[in-house]
C-alpha atoms as a PDB file:
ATOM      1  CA  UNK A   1     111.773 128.785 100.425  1.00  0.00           C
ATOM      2  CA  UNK A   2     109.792 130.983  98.411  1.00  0.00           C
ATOM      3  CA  UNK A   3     107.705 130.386  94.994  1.00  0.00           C
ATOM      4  CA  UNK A   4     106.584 133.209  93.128  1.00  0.00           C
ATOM      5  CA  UNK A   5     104.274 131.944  90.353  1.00  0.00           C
ATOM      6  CA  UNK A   6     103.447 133.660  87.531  1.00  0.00           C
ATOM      7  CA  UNK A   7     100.866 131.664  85.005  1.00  0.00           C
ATOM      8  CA  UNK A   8     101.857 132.354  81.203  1.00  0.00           C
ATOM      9  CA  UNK A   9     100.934 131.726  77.871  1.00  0.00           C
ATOM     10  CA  UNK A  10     105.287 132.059  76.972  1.00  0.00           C
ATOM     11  CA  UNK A  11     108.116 133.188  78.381  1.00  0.00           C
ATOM     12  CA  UNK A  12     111.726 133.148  77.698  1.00  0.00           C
ATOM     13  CA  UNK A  13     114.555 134.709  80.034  1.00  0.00           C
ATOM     14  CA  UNK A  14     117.552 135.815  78.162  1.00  0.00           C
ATOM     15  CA  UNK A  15     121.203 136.985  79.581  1.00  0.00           C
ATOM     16  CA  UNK A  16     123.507 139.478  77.810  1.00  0.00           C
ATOM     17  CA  UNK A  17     120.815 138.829  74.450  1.00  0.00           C
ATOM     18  CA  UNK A  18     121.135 135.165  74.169  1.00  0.00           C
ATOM     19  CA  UNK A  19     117.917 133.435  75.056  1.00  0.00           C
ATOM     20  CA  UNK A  20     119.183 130.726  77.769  1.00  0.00           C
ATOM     21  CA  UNK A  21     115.225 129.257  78.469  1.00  0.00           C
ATOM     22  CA  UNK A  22     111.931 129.770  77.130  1.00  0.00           C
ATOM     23  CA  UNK A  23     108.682 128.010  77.830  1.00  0.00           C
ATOM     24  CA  UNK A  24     104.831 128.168  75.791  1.00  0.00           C
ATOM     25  CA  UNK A  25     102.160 127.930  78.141  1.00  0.00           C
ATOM     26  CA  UNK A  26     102.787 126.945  81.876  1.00  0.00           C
ATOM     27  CA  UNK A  27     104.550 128.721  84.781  1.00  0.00           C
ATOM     28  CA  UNK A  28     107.242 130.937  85.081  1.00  0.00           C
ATOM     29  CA  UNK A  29     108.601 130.401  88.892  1.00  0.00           C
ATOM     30  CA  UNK A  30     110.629 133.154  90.576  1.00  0.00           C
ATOM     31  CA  UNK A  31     112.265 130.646  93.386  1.00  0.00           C
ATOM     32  CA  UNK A  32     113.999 132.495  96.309  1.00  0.00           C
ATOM     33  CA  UNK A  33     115.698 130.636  99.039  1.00  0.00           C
ATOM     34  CA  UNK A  34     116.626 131.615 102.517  1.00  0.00           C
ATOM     35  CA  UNK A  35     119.192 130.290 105.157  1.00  0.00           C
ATOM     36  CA  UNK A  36     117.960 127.380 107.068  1.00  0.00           C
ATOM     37  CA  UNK A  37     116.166 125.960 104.199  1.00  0.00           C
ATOM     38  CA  UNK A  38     117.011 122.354 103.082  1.00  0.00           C
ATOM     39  CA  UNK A  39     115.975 119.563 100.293  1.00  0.00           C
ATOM     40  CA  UNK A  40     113.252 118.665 102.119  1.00  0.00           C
ATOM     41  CA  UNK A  41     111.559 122.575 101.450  1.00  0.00           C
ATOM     42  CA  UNK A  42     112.589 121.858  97.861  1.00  0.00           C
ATOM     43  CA  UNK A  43     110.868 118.518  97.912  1.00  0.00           C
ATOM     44  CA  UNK A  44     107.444 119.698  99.076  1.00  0.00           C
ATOM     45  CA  UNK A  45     107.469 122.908  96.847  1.00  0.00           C
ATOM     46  CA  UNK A  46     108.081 120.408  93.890  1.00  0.00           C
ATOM     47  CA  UNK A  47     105.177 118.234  94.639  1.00  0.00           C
ATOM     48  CA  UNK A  48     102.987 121.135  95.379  1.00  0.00           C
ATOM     49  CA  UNK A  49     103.865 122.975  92.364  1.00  0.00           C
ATOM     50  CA  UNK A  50     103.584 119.653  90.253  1.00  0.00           C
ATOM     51  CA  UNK A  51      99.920 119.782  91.091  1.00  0.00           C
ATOM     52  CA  UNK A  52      98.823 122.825  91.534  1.00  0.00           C
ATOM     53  CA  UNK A  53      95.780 123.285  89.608  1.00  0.00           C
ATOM     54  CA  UNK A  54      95.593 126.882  88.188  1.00  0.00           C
ATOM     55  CA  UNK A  55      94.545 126.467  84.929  1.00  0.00           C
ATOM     56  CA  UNK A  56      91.162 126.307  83.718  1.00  0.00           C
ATOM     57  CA  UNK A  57      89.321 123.133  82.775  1.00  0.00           C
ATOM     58  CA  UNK A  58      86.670 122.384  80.369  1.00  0.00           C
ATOM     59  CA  UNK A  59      83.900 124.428  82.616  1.00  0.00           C
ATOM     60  CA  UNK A  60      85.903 127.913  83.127  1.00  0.00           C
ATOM     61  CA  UNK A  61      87.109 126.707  86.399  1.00  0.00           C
ATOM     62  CA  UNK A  62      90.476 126.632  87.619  1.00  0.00           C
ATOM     63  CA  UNK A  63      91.007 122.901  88.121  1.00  0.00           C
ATOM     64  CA  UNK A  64      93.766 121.438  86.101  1.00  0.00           C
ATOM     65  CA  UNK A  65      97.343 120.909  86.368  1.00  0.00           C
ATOM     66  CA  UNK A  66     100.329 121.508  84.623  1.00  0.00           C
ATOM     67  CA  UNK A  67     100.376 117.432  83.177  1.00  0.00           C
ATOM     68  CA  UNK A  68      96.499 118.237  82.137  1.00  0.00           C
ATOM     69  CA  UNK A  69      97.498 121.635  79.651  1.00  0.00           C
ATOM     70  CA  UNK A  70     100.971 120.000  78.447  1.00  0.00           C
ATOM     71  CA  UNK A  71     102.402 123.288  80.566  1.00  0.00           C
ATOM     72  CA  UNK A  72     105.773 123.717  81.219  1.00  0.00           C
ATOM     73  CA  UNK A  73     107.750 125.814  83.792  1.00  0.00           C
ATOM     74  CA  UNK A  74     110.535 127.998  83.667  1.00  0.00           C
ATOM     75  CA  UNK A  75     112.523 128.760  86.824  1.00  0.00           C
ATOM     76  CA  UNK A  76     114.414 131.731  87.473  1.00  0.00           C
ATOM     77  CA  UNK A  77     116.539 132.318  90.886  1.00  0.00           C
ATOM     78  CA  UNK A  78     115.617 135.288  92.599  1.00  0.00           C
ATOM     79  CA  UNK A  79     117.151 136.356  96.038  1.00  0.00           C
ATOM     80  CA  UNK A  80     115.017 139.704  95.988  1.00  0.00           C
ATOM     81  CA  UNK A  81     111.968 137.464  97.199  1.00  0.00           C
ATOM     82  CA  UNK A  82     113.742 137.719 100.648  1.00  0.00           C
ATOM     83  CA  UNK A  83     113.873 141.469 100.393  1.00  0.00           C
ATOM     84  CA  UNK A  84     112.600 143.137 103.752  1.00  0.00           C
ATOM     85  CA  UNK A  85     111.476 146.837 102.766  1.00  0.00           C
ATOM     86  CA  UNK A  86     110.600 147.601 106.291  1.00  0.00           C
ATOM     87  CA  UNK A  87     112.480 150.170 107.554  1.00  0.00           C
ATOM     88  CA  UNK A  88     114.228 152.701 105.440  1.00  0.00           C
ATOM     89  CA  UNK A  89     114.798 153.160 101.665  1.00  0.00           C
ATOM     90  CA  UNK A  90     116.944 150.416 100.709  1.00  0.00           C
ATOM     91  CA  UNK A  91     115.644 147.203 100.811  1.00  0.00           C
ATOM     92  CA  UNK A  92     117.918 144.188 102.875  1.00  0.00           C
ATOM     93  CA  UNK A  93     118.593 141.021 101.417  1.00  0.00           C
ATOM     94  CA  UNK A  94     120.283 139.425 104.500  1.00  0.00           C
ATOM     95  CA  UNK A  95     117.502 136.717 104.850  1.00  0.00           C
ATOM     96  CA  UNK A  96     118.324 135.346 101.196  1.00  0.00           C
ATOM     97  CA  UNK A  97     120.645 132.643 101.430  1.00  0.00           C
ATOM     98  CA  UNK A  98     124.514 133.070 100.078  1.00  0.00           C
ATOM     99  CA  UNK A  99     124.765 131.682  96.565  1.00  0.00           C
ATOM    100  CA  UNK A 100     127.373 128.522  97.657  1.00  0.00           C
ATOM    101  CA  UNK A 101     123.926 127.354  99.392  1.00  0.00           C
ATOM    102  CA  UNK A 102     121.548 128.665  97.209  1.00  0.00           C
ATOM    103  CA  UNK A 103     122.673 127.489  94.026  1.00  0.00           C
ATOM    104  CA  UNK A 104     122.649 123.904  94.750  1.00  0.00           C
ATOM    105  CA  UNK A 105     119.333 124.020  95.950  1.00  0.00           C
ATOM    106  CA  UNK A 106     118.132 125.680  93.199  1.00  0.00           C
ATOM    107  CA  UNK A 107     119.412 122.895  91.049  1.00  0.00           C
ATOM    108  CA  UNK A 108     118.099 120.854  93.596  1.00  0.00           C
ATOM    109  CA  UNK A 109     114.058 121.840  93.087  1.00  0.00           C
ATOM    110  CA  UNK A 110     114.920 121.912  89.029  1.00  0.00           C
ATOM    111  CA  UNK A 111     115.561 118.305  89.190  1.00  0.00           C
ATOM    112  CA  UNK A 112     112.789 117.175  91.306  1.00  0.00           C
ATOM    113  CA  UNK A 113     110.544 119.083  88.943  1.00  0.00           C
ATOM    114  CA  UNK A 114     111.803 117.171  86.276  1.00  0.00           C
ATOM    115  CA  UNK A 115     111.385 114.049  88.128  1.00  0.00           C
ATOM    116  CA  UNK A 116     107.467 114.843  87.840  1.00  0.00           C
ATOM    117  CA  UNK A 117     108.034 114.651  84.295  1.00  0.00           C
ATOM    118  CA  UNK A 118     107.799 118.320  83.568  1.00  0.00           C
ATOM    119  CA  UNK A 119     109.665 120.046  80.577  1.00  0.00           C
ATOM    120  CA  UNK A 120     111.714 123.271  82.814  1.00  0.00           C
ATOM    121  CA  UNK A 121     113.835 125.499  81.412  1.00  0.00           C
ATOM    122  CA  UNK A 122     115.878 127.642  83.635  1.00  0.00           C
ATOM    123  CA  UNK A 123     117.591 130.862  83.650  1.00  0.00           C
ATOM    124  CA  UNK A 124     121.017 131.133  84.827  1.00  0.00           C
ATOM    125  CA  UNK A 125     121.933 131.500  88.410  1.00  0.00           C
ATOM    126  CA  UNK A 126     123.500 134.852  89.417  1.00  0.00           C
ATOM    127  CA  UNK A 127     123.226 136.565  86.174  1.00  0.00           C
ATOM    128  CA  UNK A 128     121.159 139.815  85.411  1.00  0.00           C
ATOM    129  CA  UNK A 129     118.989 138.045  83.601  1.00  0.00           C
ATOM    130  CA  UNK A 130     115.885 139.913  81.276  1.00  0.00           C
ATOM    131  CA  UNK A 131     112.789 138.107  81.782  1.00  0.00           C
ATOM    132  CA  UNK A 132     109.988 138.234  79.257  1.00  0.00           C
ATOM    133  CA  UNK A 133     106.231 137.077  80.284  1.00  0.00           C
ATOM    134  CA  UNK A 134     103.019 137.230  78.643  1.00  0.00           C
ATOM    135  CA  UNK A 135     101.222 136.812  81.867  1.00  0.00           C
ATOM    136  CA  UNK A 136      97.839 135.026  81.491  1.00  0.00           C
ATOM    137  CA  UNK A 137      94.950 135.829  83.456  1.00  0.00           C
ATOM    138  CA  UNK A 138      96.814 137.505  85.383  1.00  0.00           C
ATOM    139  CA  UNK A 139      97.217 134.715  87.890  1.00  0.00           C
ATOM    140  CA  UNK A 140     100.226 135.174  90.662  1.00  0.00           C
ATOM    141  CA  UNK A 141     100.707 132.990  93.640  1.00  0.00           C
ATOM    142  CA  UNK A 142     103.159 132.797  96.277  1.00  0.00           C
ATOM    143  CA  UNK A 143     103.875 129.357  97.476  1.00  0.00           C
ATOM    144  CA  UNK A 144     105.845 129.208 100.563  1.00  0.00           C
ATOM    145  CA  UNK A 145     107.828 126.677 102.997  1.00  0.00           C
ATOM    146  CA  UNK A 146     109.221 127.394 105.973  1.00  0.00           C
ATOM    147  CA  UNK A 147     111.918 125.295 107.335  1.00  0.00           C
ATOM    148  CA  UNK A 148     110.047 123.776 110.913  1.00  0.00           C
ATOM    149  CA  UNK A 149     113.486 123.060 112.283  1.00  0.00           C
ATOM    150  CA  UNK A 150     113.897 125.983 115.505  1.00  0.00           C
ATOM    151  CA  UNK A 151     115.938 128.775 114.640  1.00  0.00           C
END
């Protein structure tokens, strides 16, 4: 399972024009998932996320938390974050999961975020979706779990 994160000062992602989720300050999450992962990648993604500190604190430093800024998040599915670009031209997306697995864990991680007590807003799974970010810093990080079960 895969967390692109994206710190923001706003965001909103709309789908054919209609603004489905917007967010001021906080994160905007691409979330990717792959085949063998389960709840419990989803669960530790969702407390990691919930305190991540990557916001700056009264010194400059980047030391608080989404609960310290009153940050929200706003999570968009994205199977391209298991792209492999390796060989050739075209880009593979066999190591994204298939969306009758995906989709449920992707409401899965939504509602354990929420059971942190953060506001999310979400886009909508499987649409082409326009995403609009006023990235702040910048500051991107990739937050990854790998399923530890053997393939």
């Amino acid at each position: 399972m895969r967390a692109l994160l994206q710190r923001v000062s706003q965001a909103q992602v709309a789908v054919d024009g209609v603004v489905v989720g917007a967010i001021g300050r906080g994160f905007v999450i691409f979330f990717g998932v792959t085949h063998r992962d389960t709840a419990a990648e989803a669960d530790w993604l969702a407390n990691k996320i919930a305190g991540i500190r990557l916001f700056e604190d009264a010194d400059g430093k980047m030391n608080a938390a989404l609960h310290d800024v009153g940050g929200a998040l706003l999570v968009v599915s994205q199977f391209t974050l298991y792209g492999d670009a390796r060989k050739g031209r075209r880009p593979s997306f066999t190591a994204a999961a298939r969306p009758e697995q995906a989709e449920p864990l992707v409401d899965y991680f939504v509602a354990q975020l929420r059971r942190h007590g953060l506001t999310v807003a979400t886009g909508v799974f499987g649409a082409a979706m326009d995403v609009e970010i006023h990235n702040d810093g910048p500051v991107t990080l990739l937050v990854e779990k790998e399923n530890e079960r053997s393939p």
